[in-house]
Protein backbone atom coordinates (compact mmCIF):
# COMPACT_ATOMS: atom_id res chain seq x y z
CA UNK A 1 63.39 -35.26 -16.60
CA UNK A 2 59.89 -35.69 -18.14
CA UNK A 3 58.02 -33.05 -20.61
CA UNK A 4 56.09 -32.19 -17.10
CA UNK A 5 60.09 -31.08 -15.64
CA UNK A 6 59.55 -33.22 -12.94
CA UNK A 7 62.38 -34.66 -11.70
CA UNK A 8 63.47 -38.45 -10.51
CA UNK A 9 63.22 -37.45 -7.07
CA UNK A 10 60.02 -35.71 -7.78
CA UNK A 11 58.45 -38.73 -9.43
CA UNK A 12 59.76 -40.43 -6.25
CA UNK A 13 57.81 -38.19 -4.08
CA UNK A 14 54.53 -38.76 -6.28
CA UNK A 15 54.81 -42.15 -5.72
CA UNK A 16 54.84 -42.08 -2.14
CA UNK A 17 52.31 -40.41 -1.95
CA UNK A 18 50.36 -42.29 -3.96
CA UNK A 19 50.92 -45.19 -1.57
CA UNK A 20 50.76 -43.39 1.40
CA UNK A 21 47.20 -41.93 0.26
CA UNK A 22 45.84 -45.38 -0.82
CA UNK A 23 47.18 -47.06 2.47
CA UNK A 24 44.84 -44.29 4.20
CA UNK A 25 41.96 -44.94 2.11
CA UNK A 26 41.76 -48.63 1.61
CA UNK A 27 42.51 -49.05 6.12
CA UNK A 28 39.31 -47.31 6.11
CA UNK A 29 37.47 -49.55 4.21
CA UNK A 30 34.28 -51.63 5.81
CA UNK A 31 35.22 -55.42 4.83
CA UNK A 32 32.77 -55.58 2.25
CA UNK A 33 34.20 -53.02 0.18
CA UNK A 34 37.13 -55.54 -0.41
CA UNK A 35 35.01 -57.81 -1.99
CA UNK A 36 33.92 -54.91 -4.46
CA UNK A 37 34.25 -54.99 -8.08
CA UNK A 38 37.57 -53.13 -8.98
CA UNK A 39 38.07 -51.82 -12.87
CA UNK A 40 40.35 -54.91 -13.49
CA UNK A 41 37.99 -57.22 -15.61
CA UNK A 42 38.09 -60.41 -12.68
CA UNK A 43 39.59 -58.90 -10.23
CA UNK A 44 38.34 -57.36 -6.71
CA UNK A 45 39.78 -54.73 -4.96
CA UNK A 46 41.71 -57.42 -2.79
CA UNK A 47 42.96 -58.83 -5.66
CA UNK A 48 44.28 -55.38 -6.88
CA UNK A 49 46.32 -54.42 -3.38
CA UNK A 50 47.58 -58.13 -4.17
CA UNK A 51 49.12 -57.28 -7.33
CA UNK A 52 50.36 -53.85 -6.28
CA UNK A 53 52.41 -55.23 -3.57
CA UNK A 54 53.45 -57.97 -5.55
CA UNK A 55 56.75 -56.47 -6.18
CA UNK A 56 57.43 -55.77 -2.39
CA UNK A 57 56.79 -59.22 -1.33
CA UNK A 58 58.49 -61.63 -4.01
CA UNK A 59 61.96 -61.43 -3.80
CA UNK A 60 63.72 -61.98 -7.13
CA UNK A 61 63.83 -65.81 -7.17
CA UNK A 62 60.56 -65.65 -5.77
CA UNK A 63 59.21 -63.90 -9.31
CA UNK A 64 61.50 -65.83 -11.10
CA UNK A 65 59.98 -69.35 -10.12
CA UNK A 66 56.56 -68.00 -10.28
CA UNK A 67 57.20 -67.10 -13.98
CA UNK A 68 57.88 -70.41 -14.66
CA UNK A 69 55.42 -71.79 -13.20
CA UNK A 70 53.07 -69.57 -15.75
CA UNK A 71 55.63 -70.49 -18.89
CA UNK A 72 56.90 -66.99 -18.99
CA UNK A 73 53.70 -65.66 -19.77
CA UNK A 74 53.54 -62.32 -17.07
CA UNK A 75 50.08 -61.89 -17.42
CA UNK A 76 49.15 -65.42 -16.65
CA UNK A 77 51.32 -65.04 -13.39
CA UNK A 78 50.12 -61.60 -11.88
CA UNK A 79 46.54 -63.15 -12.85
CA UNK A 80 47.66 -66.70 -10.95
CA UNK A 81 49.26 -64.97 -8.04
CA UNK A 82 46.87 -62.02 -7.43
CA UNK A 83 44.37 -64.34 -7.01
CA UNK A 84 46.26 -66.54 -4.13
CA UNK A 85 47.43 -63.80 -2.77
CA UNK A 86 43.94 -62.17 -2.30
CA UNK A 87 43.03 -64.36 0.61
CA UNK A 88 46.04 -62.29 2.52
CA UNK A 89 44.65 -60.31 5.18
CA UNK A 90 43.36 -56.62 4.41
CA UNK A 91 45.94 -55.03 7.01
CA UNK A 92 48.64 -57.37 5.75
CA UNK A 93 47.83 -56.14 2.18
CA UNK A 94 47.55 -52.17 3.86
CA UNK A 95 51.07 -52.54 5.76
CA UNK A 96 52.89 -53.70 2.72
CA UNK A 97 51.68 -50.96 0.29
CA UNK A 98 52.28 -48.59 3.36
CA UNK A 99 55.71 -49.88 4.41
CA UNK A 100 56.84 -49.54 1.19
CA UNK A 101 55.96 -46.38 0.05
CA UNK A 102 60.22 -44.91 -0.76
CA UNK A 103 60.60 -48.50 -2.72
CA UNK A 104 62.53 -47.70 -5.76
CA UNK A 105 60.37 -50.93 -7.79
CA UNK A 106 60.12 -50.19 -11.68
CA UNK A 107 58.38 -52.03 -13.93
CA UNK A 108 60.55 -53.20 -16.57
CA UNK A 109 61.78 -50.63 -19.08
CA UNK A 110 58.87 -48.40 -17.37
CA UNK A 111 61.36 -46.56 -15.10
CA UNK A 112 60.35 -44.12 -12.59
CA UNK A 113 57.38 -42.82 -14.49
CA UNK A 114 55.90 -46.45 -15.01
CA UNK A 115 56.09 -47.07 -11.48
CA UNK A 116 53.58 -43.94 -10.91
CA UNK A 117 51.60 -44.78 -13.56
CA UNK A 118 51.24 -48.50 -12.38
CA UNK A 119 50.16 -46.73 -9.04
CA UNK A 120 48.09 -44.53 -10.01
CA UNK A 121 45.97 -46.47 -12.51
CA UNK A 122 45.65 -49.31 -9.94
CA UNK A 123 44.32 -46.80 -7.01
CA UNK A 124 41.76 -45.32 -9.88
CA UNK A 125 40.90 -49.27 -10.50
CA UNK A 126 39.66 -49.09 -7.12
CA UNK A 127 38.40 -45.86 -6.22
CA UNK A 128 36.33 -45.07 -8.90
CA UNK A 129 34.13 -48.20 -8.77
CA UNK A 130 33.85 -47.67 -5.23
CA UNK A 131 32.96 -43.64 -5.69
CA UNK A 132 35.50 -42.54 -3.18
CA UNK A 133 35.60 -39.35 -5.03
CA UNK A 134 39.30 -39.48 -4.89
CA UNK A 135 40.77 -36.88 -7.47
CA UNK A 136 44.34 -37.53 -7.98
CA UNK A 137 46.98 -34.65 -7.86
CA UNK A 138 47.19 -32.74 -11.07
CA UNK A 139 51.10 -32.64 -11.03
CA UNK A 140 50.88 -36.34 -10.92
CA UNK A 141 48.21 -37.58 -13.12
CA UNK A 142 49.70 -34.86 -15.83
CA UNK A 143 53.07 -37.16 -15.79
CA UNK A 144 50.84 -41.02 -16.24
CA UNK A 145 48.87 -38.76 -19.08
CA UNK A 146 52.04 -38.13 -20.89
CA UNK A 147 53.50 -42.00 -20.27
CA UNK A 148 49.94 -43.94 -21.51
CA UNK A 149 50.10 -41.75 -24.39
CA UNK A 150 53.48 -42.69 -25.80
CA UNK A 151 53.00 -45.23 -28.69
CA UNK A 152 54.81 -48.07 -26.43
CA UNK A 153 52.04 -47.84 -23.79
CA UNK A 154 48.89 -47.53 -26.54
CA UNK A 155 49.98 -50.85 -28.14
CA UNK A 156 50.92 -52.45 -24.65
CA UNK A 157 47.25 -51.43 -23.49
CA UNK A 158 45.64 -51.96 -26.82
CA UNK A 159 42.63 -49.43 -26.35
CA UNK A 160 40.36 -48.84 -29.69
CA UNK A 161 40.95 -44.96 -29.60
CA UNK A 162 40.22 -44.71 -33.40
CA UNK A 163 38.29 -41.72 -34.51
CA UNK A 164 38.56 -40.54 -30.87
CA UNK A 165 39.61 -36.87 -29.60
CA UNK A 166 39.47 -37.35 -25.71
CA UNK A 167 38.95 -34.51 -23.98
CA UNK A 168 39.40 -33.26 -20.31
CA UNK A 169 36.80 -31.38 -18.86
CA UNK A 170 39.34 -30.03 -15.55
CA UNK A 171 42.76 -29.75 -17.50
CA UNK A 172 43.92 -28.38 -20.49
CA UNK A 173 44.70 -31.59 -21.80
CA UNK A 174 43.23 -33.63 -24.92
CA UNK A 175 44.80 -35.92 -27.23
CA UNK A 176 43.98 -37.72 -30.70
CA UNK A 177 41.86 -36.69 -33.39
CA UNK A 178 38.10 -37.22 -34.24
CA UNK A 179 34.67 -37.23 -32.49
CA UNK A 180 35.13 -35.92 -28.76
CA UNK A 181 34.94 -37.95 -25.52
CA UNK A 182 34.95 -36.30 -22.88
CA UNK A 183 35.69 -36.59 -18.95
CA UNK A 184 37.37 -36.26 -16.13
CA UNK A 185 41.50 -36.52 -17.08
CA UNK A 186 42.06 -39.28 -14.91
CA UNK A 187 38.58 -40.95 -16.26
CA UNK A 188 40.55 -40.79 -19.62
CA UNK A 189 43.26 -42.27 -18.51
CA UNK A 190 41.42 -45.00 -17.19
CA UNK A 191 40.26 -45.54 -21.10
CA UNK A 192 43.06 -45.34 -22.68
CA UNK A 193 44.40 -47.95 -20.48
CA UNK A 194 41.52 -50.26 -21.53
CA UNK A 195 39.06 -50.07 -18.75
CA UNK A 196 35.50 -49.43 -19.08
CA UNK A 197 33.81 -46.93 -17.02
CA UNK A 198 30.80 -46.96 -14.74
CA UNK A 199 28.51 -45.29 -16.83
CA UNK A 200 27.64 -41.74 -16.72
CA UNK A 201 31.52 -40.24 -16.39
CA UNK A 202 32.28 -39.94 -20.16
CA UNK A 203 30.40 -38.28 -22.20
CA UNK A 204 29.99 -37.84 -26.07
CA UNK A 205 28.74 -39.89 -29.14
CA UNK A 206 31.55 -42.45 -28.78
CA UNK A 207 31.71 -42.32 -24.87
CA UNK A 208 29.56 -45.85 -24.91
CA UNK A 209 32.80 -47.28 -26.55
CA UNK A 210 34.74 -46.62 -22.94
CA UNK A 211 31.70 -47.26 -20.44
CA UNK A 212 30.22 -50.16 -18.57
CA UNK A 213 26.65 -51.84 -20.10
């Protein structure tokens, strides 16, 4: 169990929904909207479905030879294979997030609560750019707060939150110390996983720091 008490099944649940809510949304999409800018610096929303279903479509051997290919470097071979796998089409990309929704993947060492957080981040990486005005469940986004927060996932992400208090404008939630930034919660999370925002949904002396040119 988490500090949010929510249990392994459900975390499970979460995810599902997750997937099952960003099937829905991106089948909806006009063509050109998978062409759009995602959050990812270099990647396009197609290229983001591609990596989330990345781990529903390699088998083990599969990732194994593709890491290899890339030297063992993982973030050469998501980059690599996102990319490729991009030119799948949309509903192929749709069905596998879809048919997989009760897949028990994990990232490594990220358990159950990595997998959400891998899901949710990625959906934000596309919604917000695109404004769906997507807000995602409290119950979940409270549980990704508490994971990207942890001092493995700052240094993993590398974000400069120095001098930085962020926060939320719709939860009681905040977290370091110094001038205030402030946002939507799941805007936050966005920054301290590195991404920077479209401008105008921080706000605060500092919120250029986190925001698009």
């Amino acid at each position: 169990m988490n500090s949010t008490g929510v249990t392994g099944t459900g975390i499970g649940e979460a995810i599902a929904a997750e997937r099952r809510q960003l099937a829905d949304l991106l089948a909806g999409l006009p063509p050109a909207s998978w062409d759009a800018a995602s959050l990812c610096a270099g990647w396009r929303v197609r290229e983001v479905v591609a990596h989330m279903t990345m781990p529903f479509r390699y088998s083990g051997a599969r990732f194994m030879i593709e890491m290899m290919k890339a030297r063992g470097n993982f973030n050469r071979m998501a980059d690599r294979s996102a990319r490729r796998d991009a030119a799948l089409p949309a509903e192929v990309l749709v069905a596998s997030l879809r048919d997989n929704e009760q897949t028990p993947w994990k990232p490594p060492g990220g358990g159950l609560e990595g997998a959400l957080t891998h899901d949710v981040i990625h959906g934000l990486d596309i919604t917000v750019p695109l404004g769906t005005g997507r807000n995602v469940p409290e119950q979940h986004l409270r549980i990704v707060l508490d994971a990207i927060t942890q001092p493995r996932s700052r240094k993993f992400f590398g974000a400069d939150l120095a001098g930085i208090q962020f926060r939320a404008g719709d939860l009681d939630w905040s977290f370091g110390s110094g001038t205030p930034v402030t946002g939507q919660a799941q805007h936050l999370a966005l920054a301290l996983c590195g991404r920077r925002l479209p401008a105008g949904l921080l706000s605060g002396e500092q919120s250029a720091r986190f925001s698009q040119p």
